[in-house]
N, C-alpha and C. Protein backbone atom coordinates (compact mmCIF):
# COMPACT_ATOMS: atom_id res chain seq x y z
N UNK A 1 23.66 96.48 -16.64
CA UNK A 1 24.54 95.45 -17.14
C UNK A 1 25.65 95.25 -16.11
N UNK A 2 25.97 94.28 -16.24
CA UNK A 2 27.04 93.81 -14.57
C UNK A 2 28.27 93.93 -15.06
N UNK A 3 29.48 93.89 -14.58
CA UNK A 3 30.76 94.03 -15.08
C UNK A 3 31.45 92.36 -15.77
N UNK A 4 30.76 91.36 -15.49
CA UNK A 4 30.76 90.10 -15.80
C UNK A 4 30.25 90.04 -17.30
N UNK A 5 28.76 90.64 -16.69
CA UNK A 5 28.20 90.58 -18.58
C UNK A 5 29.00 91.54 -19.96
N UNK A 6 29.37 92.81 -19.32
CA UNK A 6 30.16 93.56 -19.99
C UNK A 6 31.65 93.02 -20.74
N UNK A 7 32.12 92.27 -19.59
CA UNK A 7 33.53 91.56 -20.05
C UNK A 7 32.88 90.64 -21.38
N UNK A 8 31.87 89.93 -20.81
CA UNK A 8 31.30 88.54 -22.00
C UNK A 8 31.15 89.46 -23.22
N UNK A 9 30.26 90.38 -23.45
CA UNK A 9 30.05 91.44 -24.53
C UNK A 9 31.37 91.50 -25.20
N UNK A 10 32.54 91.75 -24.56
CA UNK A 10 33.71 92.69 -25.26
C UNK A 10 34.19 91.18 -25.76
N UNK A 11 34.28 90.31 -24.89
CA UNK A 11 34.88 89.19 -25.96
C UNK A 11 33.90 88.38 -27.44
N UNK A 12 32.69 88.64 -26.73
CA UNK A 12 32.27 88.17 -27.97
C UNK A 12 32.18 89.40 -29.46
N UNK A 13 32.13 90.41 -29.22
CA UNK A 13 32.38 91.61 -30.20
C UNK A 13 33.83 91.52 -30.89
N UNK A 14 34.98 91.41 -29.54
CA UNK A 14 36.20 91.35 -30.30
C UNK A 14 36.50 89.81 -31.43
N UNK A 15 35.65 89.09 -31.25
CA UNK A 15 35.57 87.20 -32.17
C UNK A 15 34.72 87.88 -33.29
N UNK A 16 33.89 88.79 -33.34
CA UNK A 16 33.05 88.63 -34.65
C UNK A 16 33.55 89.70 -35.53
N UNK A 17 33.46 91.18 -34.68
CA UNK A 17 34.31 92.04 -35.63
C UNK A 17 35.57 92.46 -36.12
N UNK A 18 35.57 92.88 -37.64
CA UNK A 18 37.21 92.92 -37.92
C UNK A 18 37.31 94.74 -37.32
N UNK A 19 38.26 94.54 -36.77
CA UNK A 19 38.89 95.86 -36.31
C UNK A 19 38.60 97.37 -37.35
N UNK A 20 39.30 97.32 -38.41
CA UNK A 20 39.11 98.35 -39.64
C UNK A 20 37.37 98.28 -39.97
N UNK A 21 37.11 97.80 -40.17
CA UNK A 21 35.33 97.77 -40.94
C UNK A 21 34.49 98.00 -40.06
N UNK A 22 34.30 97.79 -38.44
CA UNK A 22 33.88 97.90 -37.98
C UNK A 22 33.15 98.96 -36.58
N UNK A 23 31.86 99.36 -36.51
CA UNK A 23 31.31 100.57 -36.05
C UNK A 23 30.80 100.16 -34.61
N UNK A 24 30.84 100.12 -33.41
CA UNK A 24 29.81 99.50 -32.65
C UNK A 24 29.12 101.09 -31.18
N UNK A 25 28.15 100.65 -31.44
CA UNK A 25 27.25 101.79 -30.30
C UNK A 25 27.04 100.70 -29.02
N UNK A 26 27.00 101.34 -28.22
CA UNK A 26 26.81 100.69 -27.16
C UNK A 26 26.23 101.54 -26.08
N UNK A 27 24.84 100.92 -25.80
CA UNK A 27 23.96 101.30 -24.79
C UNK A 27 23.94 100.73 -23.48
N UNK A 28 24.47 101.58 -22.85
CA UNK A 28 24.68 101.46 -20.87
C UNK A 28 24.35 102.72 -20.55
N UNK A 29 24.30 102.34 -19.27
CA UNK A 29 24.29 103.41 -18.19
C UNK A 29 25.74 103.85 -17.88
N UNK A 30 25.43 105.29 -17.06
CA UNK A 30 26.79 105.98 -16.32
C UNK A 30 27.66 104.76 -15.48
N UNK A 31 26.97 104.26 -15.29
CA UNK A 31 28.40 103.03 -13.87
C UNK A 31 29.06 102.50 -14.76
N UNK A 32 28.78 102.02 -16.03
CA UNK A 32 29.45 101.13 -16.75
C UNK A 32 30.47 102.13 -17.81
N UNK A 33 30.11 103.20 -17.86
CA UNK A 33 31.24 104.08 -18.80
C UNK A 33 32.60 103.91 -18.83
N UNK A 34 33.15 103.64 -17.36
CA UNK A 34 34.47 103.58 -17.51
C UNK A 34 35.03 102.93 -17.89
N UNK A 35 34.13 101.48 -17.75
CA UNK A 35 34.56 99.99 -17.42
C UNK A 35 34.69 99.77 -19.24
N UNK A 36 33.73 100.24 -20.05
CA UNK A 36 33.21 100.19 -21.75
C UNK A 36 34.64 101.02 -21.98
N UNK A 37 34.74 102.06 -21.61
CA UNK A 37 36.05 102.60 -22.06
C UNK A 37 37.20 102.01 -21.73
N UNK A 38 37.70 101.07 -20.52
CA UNK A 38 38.56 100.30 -20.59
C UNK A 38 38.75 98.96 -21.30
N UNK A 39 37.51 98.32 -21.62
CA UNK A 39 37.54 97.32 -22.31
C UNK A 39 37.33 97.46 -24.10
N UNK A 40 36.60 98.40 -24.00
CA UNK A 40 36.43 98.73 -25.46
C UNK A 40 36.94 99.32 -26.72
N UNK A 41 37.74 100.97 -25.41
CA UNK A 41 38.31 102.07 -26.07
C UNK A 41 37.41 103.28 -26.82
N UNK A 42 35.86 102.68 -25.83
CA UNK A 42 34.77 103.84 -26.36
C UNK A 42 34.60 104.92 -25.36
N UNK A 43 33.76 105.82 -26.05
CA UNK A 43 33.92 107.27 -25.59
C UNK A 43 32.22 107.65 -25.16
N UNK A 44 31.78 108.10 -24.51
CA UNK A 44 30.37 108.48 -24.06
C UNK A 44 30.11 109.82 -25.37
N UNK A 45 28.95 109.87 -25.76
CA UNK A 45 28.37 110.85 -26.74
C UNK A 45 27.91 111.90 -25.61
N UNK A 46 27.29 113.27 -26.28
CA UNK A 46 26.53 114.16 -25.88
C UNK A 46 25.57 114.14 -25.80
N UNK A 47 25.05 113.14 -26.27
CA UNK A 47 23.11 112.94 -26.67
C UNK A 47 22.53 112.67 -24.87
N UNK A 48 21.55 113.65 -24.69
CA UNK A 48 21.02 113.32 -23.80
C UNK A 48 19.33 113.33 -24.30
N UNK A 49 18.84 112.37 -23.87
CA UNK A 49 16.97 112.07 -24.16
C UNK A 49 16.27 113.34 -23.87
C-alpha cells in the first residue's frame, strides 16, 4: 500500500466512523507501520502467521 493510498484510507475511515463505537484492523506490511500509527493512532499486534 503506498503512503498516498494510506492517507486516502485514513480520510475515508475518519468520514464514516464515529470515534466511540468504532473498532478498525488494519492489514499492511512493516513499511507502512509507522506511517498507520501516525495517521491512525494504531499499534502493530503480536500475531505472527
Amino acid at each position: 500500500m503506498s503512503k498516498e493510498c494510506l492517507e486516502k484510507v485514513t480520510q475515508t475511515i475518519s468520514f464514516l466512523a464515529q470515534p466511540q463505537e468504532s473498532h478498525l484492523l488494519l492489514l499492511t506490511g512493516e513499511v507502512q507501520r509507522d506511517r498507520a500509527a501516525e495517521l491512525l493512532g494504531l499499534r502493530a499486534c503480536n500475531f505472527r502467521p
